[in-house]
Protein backbone atom coordinates (compact mmCIF):
# COMPACT_ATOMS: atom_id res chain seq x y z
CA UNK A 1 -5.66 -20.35 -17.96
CA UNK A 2 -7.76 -17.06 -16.41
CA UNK A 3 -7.60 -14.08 -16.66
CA UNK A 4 -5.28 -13.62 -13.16
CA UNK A 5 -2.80 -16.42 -14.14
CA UNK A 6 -2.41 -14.45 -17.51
CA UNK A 7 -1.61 -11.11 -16.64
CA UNK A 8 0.59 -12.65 -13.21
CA UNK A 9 2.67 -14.52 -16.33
CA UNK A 10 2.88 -11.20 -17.71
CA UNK A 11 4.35 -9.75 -14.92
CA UNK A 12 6.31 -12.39 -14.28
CA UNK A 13 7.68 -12.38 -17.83
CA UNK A 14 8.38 -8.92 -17.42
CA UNK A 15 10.62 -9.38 -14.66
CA UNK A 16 12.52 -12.02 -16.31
CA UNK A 17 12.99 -9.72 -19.22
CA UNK A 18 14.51 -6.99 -17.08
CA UNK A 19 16.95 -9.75 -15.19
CA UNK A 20 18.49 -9.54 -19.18
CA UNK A 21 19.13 -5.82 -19.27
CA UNK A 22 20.96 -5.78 -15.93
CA UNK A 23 17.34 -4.88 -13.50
CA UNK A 24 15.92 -6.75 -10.77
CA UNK A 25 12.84 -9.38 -11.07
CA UNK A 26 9.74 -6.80 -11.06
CA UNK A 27 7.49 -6.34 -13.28
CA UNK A 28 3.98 -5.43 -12.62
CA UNK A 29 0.72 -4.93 -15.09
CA UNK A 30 -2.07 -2.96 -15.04
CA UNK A 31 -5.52 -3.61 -16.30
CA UNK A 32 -9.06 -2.03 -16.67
CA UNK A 33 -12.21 -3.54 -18.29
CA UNK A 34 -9.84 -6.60 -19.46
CA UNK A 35 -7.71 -4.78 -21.51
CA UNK A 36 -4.02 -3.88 -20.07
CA UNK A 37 -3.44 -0.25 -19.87
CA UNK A 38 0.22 -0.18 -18.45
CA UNK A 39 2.79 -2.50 -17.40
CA UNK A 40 6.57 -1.69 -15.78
CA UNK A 41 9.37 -3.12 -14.91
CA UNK A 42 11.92 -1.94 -12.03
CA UNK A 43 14.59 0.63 -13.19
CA UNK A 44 15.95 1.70 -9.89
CA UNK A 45 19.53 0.40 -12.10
CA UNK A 46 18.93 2.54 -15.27
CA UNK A 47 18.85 6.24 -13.09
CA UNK A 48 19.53 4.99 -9.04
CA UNK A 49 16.20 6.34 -8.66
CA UNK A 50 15.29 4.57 -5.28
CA UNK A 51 11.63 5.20 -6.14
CA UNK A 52 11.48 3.63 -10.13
CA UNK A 53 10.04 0.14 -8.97
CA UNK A 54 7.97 -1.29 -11.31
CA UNK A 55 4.20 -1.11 -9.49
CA UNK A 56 5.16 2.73 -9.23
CA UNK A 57 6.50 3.02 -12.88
CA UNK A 58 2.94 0.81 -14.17
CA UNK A 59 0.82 3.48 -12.14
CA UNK A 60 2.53 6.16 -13.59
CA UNK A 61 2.31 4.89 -17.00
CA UNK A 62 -1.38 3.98 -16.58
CA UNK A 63 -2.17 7.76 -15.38
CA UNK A 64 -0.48 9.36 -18.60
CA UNK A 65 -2.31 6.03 -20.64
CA UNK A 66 -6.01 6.92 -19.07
CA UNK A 67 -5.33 10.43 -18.54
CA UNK A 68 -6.11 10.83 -14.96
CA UNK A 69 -4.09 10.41 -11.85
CA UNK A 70 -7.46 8.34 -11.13
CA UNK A 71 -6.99 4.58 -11.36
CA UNK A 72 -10.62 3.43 -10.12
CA UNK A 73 -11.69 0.35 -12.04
CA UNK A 74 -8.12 -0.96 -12.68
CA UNK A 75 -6.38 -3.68 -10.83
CA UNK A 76 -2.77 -4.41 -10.61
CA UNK A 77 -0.99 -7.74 -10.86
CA UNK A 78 2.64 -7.73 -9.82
CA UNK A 79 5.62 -10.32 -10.03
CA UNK A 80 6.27 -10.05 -6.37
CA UNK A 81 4.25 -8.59 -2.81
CA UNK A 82 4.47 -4.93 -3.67
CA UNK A 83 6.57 -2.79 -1.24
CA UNK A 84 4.54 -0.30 1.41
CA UNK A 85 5.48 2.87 -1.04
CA UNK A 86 3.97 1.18 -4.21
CA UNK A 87 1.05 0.08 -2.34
CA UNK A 88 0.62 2.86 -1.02
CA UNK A 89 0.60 4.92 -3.78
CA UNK A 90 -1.67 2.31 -5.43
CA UNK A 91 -4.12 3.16 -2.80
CA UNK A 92 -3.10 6.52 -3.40
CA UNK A 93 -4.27 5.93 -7.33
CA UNK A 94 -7.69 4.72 -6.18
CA UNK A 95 -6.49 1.11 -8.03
CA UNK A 96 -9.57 -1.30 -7.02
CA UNK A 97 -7.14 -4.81 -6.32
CA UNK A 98 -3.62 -6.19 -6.33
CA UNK A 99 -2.71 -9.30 -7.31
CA UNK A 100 0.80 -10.76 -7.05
CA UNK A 101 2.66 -14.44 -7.68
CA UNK A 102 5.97 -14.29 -5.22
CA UNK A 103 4.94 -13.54 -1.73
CA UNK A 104 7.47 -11.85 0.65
CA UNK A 105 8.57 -15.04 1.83
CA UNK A 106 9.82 -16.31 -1.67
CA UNK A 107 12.15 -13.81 -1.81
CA UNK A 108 13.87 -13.84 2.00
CA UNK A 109 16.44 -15.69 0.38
CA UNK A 110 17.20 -13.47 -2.23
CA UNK A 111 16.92 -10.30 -0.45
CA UNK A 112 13.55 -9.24 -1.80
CA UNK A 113 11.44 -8.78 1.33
CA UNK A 114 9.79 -6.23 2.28
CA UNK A 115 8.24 -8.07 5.34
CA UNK A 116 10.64 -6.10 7.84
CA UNK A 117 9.67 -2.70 5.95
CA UNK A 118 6.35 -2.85 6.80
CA UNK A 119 6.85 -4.28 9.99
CA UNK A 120 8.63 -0.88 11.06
CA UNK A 121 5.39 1.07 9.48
CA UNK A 122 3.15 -0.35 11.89
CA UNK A 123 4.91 0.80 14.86
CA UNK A 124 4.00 4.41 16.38
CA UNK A 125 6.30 7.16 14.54
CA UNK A 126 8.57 7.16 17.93
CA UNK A 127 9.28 3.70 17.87
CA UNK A 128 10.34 3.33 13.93
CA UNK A 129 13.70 3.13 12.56
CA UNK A 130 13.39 6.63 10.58
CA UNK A 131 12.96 9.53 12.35
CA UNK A 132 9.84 11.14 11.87
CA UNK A 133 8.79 14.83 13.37
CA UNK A 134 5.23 17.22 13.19
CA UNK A 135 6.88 20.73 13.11
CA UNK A 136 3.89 23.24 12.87
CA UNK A 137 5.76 26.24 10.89
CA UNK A 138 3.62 28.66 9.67
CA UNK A 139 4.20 31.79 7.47
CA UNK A 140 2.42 34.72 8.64
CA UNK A 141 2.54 36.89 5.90
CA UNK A 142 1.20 34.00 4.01
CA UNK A 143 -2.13 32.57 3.60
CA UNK A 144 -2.28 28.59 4.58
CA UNK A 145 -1.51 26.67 1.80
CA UNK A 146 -4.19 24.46 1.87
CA UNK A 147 -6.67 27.56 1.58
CA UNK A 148 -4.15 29.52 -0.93
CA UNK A 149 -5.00 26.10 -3.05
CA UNK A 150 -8.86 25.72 -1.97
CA UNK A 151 -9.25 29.57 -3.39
CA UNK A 152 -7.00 28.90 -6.27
């Protein structure tokens, strides 16, 4: 078995785990120079946080693990096609690859796609299902903070 099968198993174990304590099947590991750093599981059913999926939670913990909020060199392997928020944020991390085991279509039938999600991202703001608005408010009395934090 290599190294990708191993840590996909991982994440995949994970997931099953977290079917036992009442979560959904997510799990997601992260690595750097061979060695795993992080790994999370979803807990969106332990605080109804929409946001606690288990790519996000892995990043998270893999920030406090390295120290940084900079996650170049690592790669993450997840149980299932991450969401756009988790891969974004991934991105977001500077994470160098994703790897995952269930694609999008696996889990149509169980209502774990996030094929339509993304879908609605790729339209123009006007023509997505959220609405989404530029509204250039500025203080006057206040410098812009952008250059309040560049003089910081």
């Amino acid at each position: 078995m290599d190294e990708t099968e191993r840590y996909l198993r991982q994440a995949i174990d994970l997931a099953r785990d977290n079917i036992g304590t009442g979560g959904q099947p997510f799990g997601a590991v992260v690595v750097r120079d061979g060695q795993v750093v992080a790994t999370g599981v979803n807990e969106i059913h332990l605080n109804n946080d929409p946001t606690a999926h288990a790519e996000l939670l892995a990043v998270r913990a893999a920030g406090q693990a390295l120290g940084t909020p900079n996650l170049a060199g690592c790669a993450v392997y997840a149980s299932t096609h991450p969401c756009p928020m988790c891969m974004a944020a991934m991105r977001m991390a500077g994470v160098d690859a994703v790897t995952y085991a269930f694609s999008n279509e696996d889990g149509e039938p169980y209502g774990f796609s996030s094929a339509a999600v993304y879908a609605d991202l790729a339209k123009p703001f006007a023509e997505q299902s959220m609405t989404i608005a530029h509204v250039p408010v500025r203080l006057d009395d206040r410098p812009h903070p952008y250059e309040e934090w560049r003089g910081a």
